[in-house]
PDB file of N, CA and C in Angstrom:
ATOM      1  N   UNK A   1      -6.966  13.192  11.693  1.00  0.00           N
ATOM      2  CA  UNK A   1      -8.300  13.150  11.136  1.00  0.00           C
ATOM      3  C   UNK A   1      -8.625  11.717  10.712  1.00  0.00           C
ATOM      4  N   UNK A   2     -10.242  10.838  11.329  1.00  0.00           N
ATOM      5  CA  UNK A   2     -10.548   9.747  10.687  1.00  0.00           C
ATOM      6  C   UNK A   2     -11.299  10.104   9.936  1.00  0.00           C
ATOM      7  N   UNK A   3     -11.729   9.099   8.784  1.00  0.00           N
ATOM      8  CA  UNK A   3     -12.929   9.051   8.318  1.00  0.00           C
ATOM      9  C   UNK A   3     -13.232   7.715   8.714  1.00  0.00           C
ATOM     10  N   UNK A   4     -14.422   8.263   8.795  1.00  0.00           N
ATOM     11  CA  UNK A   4     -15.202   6.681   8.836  1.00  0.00           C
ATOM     12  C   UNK A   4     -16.423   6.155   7.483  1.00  0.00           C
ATOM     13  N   UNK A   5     -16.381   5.300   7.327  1.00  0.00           N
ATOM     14  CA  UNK A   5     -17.408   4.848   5.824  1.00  0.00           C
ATOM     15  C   UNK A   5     -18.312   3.002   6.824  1.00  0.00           C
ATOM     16  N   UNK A   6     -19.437   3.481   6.785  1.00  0.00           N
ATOM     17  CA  UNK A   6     -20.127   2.569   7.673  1.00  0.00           C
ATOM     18  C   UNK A   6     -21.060   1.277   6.730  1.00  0.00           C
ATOM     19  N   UNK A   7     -20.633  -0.100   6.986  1.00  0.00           N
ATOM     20  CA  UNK A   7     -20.812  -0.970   6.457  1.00  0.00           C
ATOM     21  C   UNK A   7     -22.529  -1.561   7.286  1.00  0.00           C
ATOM     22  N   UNK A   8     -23.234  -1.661   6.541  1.00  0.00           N
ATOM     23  CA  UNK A   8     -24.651  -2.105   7.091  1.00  0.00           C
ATOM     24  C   UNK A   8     -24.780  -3.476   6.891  1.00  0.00           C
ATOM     25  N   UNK A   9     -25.540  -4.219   7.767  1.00  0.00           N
ATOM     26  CA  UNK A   9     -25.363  -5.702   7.647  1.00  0.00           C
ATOM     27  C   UNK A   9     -26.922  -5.432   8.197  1.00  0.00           C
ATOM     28  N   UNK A  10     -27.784  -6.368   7.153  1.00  0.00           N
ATOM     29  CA  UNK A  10     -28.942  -6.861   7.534  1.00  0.00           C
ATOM     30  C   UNK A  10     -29.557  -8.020   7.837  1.00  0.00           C
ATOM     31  N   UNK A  11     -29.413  -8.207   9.167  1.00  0.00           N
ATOM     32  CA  UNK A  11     -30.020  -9.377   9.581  1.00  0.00           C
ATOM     33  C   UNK A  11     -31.203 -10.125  10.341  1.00  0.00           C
ATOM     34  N   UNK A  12     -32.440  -9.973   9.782  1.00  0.00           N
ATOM     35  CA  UNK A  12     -33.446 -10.569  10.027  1.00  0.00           C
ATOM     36  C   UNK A  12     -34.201  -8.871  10.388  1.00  0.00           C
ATOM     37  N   UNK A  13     -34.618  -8.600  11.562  1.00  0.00           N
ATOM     38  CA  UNK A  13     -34.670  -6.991  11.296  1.00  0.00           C
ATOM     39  C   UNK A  13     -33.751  -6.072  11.967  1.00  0.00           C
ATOM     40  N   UNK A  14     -32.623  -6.633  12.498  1.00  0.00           N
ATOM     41  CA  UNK A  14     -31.699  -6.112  13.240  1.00  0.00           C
ATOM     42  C   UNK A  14     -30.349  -5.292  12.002  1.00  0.00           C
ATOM     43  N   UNK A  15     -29.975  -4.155  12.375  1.00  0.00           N
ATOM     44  CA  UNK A  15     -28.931  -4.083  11.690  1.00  0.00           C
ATOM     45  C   UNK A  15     -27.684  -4.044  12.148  1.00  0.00           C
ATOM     46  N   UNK A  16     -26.693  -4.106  11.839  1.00  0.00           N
ATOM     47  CA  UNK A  16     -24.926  -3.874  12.604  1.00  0.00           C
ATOM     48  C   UNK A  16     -24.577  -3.422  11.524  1.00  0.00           C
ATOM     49  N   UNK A  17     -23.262  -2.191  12.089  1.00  0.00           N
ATOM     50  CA  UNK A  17     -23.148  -1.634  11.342  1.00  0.00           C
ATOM     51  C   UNK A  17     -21.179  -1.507  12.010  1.00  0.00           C
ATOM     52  N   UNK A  18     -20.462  -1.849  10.943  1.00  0.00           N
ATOM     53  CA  UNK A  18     -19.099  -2.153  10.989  1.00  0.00           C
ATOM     54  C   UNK A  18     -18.475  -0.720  10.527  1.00  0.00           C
ATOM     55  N   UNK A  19     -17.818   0.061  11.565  1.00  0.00           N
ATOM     56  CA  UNK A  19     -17.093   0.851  11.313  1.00  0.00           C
ATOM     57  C   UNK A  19     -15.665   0.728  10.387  1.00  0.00           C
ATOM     58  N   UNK A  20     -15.237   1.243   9.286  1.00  0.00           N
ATOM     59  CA  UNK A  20     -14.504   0.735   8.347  1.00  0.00           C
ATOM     60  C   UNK A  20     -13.664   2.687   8.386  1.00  0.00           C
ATOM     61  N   UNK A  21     -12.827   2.615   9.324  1.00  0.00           N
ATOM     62  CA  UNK A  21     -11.998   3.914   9.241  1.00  0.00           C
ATOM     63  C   UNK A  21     -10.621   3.630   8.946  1.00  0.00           C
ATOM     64  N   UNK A  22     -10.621   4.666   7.939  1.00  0.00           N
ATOM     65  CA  UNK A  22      -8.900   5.251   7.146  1.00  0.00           C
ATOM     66  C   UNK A  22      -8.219   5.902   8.720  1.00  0.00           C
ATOM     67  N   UNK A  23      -6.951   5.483   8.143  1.00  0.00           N
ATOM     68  CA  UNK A  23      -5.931   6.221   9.451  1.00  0.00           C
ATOM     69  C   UNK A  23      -5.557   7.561   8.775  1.00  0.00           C
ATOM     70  N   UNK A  24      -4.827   8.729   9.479  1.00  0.00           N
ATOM     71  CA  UNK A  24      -4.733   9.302   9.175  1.00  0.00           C
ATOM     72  C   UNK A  24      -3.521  10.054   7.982  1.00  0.00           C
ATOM     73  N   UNK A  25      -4.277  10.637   6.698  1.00  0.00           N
ATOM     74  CA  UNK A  25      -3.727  10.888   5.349  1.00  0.00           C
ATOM     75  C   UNK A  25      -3.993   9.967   4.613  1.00  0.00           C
ATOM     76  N   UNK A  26      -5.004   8.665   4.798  1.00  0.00           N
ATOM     77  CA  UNK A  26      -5.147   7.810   3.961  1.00  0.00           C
ATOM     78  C   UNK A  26      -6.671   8.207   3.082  1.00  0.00           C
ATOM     79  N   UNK A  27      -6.781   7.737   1.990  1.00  0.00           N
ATOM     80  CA  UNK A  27      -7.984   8.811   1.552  1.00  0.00           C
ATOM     81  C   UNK A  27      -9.250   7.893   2.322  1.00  0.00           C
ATOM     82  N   UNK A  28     -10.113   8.227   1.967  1.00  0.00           N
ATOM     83  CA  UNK A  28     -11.444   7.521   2.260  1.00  0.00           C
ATOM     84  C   UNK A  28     -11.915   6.176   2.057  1.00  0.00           C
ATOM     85  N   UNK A  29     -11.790   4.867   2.707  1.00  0.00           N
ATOM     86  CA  UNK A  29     -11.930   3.874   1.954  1.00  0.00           C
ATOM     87  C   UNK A  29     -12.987   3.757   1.446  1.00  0.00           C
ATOM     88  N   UNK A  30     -13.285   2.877   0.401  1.00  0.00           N
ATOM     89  CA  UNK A  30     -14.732   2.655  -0.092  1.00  0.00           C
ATOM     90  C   UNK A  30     -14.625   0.956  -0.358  1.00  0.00           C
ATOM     91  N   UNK A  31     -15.594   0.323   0.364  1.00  0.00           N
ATOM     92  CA  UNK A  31     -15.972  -1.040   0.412  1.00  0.00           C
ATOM     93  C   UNK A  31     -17.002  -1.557  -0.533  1.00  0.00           C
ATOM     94  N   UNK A  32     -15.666  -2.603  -1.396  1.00  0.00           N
ATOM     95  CA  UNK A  32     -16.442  -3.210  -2.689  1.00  0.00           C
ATOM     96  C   UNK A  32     -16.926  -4.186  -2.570  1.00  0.00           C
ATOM     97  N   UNK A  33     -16.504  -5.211  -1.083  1.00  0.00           N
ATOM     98  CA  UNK A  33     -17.121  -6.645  -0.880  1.00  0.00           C
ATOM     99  C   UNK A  33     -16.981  -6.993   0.309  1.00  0.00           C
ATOM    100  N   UNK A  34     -17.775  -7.911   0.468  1.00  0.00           N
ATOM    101  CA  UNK A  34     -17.740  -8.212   2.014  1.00  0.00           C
ATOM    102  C   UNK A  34     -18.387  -9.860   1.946  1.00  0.00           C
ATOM    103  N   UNK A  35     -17.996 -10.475   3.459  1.00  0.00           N
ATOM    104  CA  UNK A  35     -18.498 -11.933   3.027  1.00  0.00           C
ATOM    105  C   UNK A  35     -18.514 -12.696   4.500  1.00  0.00           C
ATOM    106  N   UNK A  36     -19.693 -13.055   4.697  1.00  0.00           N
ATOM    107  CA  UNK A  36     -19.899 -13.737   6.038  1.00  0.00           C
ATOM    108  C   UNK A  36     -19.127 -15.025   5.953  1.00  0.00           C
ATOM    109  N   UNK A  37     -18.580 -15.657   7.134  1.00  0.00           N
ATOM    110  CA  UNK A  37     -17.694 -16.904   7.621  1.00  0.00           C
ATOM    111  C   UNK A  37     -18.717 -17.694   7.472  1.00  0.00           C
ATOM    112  N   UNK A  38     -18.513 -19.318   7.103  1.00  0.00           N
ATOM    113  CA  UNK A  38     -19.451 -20.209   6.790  1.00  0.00           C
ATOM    114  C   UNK A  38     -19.063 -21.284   7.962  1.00  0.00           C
ATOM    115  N   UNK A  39     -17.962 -21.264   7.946  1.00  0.00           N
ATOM    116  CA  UNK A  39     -18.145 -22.286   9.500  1.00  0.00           C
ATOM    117  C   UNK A  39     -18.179 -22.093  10.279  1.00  0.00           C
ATOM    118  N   UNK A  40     -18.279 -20.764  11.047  1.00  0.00           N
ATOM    119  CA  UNK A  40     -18.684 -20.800  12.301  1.00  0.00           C
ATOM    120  C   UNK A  40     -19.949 -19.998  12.318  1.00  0.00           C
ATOM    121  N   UNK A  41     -20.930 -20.405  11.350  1.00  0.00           N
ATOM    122  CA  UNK A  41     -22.036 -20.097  11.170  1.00  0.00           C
ATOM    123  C   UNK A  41     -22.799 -18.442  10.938  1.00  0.00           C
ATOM    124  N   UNK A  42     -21.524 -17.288  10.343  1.00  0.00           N
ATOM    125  CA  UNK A  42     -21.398 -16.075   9.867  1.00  0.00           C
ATOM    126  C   UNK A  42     -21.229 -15.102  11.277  1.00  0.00           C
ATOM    127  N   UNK A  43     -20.545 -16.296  12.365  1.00  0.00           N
ATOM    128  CA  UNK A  43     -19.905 -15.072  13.352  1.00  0.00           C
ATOM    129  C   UNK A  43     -18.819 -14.144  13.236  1.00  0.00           C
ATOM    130  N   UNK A  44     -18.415 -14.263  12.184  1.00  0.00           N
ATOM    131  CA  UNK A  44     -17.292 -12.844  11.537  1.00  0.00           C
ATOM    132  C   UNK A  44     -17.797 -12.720  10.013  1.00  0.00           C
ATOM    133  N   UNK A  45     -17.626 -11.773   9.694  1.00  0.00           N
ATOM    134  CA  UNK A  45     -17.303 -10.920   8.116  1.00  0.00           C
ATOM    135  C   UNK A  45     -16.511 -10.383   7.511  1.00  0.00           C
ATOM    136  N   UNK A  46     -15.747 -10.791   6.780  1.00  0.00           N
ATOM    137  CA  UNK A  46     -14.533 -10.248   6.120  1.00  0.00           C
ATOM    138  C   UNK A  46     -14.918  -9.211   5.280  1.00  0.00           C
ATOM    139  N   UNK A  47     -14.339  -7.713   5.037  1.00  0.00           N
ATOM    140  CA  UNK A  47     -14.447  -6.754   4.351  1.00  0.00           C
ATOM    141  C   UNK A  47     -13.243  -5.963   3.649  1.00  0.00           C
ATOM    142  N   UNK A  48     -13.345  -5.705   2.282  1.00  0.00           N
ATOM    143  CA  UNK A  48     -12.031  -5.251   1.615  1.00  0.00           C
ATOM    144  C   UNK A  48     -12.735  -4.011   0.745  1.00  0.00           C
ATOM    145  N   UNK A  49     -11.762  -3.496   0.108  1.00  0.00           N
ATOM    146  CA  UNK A  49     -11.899  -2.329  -0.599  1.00  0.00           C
ATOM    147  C   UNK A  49     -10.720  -1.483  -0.590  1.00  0.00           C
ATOM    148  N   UNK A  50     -10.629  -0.283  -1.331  1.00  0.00           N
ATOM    149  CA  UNK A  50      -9.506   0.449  -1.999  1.00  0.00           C
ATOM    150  C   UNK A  50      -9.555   1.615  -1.056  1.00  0.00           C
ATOM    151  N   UNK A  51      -8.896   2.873  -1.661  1.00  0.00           N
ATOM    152  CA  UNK A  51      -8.326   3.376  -0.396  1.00  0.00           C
ATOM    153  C   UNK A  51      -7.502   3.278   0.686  1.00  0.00           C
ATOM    154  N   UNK A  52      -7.946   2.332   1.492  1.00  0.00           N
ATOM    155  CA  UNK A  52      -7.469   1.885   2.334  1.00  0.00           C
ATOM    156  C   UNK A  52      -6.362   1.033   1.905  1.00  0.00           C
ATOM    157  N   UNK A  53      -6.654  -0.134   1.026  1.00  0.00           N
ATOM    158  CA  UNK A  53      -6.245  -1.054   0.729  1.00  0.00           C
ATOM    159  C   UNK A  53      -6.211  -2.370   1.918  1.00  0.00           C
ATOM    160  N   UNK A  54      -7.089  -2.529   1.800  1.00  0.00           N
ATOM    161  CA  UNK A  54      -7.076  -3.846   3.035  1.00  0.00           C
ATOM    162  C   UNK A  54      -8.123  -4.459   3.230  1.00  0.00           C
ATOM    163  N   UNK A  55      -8.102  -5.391   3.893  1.00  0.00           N
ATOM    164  CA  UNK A  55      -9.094  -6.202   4.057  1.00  0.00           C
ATOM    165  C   UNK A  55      -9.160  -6.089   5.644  1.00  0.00           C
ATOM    166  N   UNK A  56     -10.671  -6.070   6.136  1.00  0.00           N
ATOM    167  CA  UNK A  56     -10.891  -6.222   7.262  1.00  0.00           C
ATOM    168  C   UNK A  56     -11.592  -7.185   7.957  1.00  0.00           C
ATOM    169  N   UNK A  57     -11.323  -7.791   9.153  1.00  0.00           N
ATOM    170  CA  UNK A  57     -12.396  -8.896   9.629  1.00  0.00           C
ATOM    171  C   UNK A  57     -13.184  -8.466  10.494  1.00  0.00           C
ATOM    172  N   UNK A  58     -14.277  -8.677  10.981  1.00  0.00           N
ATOM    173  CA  UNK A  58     -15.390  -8.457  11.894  1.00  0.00           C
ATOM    174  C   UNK A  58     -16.180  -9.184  12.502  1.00  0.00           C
ATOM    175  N   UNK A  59     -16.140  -8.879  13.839  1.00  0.00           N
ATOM    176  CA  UNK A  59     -17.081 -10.208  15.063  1.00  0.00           C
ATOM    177  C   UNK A  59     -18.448  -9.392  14.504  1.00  0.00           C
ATOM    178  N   UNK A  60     -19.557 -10.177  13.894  1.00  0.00           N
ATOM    179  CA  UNK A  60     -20.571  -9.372  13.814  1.00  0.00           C
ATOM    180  C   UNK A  60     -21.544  -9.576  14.832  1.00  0.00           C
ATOM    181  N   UNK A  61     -21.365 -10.305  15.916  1.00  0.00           N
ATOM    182  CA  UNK A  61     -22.683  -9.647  16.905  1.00  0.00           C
ATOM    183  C   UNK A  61     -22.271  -8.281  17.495  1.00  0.00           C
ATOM    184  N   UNK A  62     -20.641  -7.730  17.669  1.00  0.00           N
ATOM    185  CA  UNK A  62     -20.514  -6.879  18.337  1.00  0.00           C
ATOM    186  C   UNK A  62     -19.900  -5.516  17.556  1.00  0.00           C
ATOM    187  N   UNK A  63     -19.710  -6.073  16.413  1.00  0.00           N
ATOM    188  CA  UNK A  63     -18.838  -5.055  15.099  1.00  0.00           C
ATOM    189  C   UNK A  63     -17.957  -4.847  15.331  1.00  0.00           C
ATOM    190  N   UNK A  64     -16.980  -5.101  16.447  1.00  0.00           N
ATOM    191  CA  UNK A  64     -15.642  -5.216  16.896  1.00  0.00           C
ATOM    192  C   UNK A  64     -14.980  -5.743  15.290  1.00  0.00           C
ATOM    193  N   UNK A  65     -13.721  -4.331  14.981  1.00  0.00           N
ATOM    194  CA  UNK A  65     -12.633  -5.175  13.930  1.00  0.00           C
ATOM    195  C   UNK A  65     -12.210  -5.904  15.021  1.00  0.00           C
ATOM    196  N   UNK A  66     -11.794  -7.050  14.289  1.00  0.00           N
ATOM    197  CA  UNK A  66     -10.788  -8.645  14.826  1.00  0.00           C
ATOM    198  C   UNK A  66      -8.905  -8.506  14.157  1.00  0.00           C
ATOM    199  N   UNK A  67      -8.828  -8.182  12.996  1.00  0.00           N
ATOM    200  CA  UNK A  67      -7.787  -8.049  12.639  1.00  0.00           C
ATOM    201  C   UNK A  67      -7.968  -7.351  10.830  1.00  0.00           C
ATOM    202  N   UNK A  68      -6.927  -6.740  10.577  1.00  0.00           N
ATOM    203  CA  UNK A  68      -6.504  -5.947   9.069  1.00  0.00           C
ATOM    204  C   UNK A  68      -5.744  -7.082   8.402  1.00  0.00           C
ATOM    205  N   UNK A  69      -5.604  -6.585   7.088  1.00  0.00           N
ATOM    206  CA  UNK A  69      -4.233  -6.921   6.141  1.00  0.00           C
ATOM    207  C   UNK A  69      -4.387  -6.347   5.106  1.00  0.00           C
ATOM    208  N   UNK A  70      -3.037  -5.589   5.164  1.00  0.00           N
ATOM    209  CA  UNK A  70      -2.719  -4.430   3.769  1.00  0.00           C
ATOM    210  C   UNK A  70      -2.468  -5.058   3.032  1.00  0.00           C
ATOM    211  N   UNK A  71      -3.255  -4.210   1.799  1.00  0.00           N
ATOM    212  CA  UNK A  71      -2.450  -4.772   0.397  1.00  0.00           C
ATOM    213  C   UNK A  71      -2.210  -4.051  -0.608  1.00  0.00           C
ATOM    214  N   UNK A  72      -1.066  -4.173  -1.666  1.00  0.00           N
ATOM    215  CA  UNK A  72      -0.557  -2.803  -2.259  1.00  0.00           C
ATOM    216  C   UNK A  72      -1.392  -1.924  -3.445  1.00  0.00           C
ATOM    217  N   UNK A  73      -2.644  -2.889  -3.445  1.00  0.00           N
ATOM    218  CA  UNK A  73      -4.103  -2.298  -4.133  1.00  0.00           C
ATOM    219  C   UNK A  73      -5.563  -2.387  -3.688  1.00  0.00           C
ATOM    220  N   UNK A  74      -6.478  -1.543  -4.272  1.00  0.00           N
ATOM    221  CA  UNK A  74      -7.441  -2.093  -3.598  1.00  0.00           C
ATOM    222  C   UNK A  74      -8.357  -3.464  -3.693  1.00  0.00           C
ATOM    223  N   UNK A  75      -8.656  -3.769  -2.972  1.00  0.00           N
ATOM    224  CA  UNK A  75      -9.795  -5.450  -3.093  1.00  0.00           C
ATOM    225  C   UNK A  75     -11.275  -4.678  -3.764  1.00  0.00           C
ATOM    226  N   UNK A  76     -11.021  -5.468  -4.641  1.00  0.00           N
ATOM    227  CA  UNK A  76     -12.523  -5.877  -5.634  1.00  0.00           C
ATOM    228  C   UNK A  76     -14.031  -7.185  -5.577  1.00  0.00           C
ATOM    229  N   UNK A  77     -13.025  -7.977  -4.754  1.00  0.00           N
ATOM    230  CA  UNK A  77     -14.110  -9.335  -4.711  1.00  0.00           C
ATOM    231  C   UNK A  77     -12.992 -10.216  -3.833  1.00  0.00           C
ATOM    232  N   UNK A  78     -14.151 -10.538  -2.910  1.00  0.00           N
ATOM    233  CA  UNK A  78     -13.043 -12.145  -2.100  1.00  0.00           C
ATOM    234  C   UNK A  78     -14.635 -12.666  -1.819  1.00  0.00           C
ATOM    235  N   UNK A  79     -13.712 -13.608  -1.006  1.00  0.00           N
ATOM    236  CA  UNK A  79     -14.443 -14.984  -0.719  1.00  0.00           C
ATOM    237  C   UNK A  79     -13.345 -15.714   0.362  1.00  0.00           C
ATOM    238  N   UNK A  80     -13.848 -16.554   1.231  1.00  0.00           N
ATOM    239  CA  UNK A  80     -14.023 -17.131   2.410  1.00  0.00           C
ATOM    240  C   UNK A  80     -13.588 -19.075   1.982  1.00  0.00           C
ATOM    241  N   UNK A  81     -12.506 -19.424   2.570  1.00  0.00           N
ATOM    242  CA  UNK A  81     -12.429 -21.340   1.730  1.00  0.00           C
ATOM    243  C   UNK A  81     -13.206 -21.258   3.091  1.00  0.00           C
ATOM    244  N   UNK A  82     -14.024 -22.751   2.815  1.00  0.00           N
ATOM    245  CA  UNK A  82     -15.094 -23.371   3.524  1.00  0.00           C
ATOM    246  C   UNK A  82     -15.213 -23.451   5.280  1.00  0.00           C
ATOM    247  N   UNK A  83     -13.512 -23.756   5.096  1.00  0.00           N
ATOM    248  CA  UNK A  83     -13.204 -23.641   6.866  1.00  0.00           C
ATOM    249  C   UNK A  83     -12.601 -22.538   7.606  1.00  0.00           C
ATOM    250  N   UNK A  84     -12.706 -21.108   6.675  1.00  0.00           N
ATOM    251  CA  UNK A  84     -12.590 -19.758   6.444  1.00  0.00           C
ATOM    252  C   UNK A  84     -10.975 -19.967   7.112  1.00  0.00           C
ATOM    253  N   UNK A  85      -9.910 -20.435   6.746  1.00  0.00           N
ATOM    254  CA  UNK A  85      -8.536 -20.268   6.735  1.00  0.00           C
ATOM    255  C   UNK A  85      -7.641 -19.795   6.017  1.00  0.00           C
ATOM    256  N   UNK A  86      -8.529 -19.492   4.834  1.00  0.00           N
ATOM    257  CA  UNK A  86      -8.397 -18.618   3.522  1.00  0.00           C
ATOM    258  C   UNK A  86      -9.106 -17.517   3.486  1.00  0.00           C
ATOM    259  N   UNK A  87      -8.388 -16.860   2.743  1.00  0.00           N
ATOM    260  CA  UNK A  87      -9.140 -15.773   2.006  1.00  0.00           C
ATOM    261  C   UNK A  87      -8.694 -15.599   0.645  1.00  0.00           C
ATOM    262  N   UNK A  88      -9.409 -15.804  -0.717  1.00  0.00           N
ATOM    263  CA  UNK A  88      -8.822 -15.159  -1.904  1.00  0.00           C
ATOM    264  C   UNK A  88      -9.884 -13.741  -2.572  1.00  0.00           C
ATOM    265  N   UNK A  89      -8.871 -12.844  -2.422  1.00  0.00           N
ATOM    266  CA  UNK A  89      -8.569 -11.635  -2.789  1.00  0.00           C
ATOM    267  C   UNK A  89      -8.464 -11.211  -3.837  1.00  0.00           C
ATOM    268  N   UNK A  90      -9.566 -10.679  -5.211  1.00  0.00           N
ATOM    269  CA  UNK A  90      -9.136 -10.097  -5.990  1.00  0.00           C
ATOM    270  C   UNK A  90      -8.854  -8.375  -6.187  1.00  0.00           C
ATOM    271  N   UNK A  91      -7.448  -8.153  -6.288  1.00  0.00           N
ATOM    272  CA  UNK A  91      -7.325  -6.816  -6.164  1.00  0.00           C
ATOM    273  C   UNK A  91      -7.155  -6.344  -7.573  1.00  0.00           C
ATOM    274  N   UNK A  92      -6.936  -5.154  -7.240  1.00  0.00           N
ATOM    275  CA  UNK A  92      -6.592  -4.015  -8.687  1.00  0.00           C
ATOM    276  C   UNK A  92      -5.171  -3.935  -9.349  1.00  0.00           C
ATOM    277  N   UNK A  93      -4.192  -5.001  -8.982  1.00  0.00           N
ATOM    278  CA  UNK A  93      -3.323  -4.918  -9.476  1.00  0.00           C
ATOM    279  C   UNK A  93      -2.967  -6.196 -10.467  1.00  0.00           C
ATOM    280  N   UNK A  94      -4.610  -6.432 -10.577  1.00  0.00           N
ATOM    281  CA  UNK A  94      -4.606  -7.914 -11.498  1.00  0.00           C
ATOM    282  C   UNK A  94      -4.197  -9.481 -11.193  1.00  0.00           C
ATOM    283  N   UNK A  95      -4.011  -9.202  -9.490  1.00  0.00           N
ATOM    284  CA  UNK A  95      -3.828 -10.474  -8.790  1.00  0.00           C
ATOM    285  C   UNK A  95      -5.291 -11.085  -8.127  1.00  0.00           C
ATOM    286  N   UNK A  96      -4.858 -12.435  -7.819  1.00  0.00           N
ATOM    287  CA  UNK A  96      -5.842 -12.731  -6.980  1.00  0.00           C
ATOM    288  C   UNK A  96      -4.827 -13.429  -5.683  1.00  0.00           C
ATOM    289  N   UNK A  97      -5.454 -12.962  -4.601  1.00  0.00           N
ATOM    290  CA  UNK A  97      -4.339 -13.880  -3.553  1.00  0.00           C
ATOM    291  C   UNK A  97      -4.968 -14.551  -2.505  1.00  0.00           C
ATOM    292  N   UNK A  98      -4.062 -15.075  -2.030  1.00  0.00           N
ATOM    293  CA  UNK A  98      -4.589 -16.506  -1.335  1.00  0.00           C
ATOM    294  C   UNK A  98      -4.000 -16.184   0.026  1.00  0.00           C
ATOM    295  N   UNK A  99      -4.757 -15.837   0.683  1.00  0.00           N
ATOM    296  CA  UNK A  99      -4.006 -14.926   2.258  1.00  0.00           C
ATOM    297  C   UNK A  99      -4.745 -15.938   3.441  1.00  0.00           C
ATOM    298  N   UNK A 100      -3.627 -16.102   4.063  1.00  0.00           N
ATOM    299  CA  UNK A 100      -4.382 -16.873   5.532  1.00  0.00           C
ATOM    300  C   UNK A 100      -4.884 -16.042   6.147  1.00  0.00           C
ATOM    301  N   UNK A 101      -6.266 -16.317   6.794  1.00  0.00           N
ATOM    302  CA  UNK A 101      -6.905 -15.539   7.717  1.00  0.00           C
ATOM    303  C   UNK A 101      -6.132 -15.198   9.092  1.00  0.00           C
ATOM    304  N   UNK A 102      -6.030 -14.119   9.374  1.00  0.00           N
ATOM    305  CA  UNK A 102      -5.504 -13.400  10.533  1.00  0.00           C
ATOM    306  C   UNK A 102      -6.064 -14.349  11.488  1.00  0.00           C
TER     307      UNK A 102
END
């Protein structure tokens, strides 16, 4: 069994919409943040949240996931370093982390 929980991106009047599915027995994720790439001019979006526990990346002209990374809580807030080779991650286990982009 998936679930799926669908991420809406509004852009100009077009929408995309990023499929964000739990594998199976994982509960339902629910997505607390998300954050367009700044240098290559917001052709991917990074997305995290609990449940799942992970963070996800996304080609957004095509909503294709690009790559995951688990983490042993859920993400609350990230952000993108300038030349998006970073990612820092604040999760629920009172960390913030500093993860290279997949």
């Amino acid at each position: 069994m998936h679930i799926n929980i669908y991420i809406y991106i509004y852009i100009h009047t077009y929408i995309h919409t990023y499929i964000y599915t739990s594998s199976l027995g994982a509960p339902p994720p629910q997505v607390y943040a998300a954050q367009f790439s700044r240098h290559d001019g917001g052709k991917t979006v990074v997305a995290g949240g609990s449940g799942a526990n992970e963070i996800r990346v996304f080609e957004t002209e095509s909503a294709r996931p690009l790559a995951a990374i688990s983490l042993p809580k859920g993400v609350y807030g990230l952000d993108l370093s300038a030349d998006a080779s970073r990612i820092a991650a604040a999760t629920g286990d009172h960390h913030v982390r500093m993860l290279a982009m997949p």
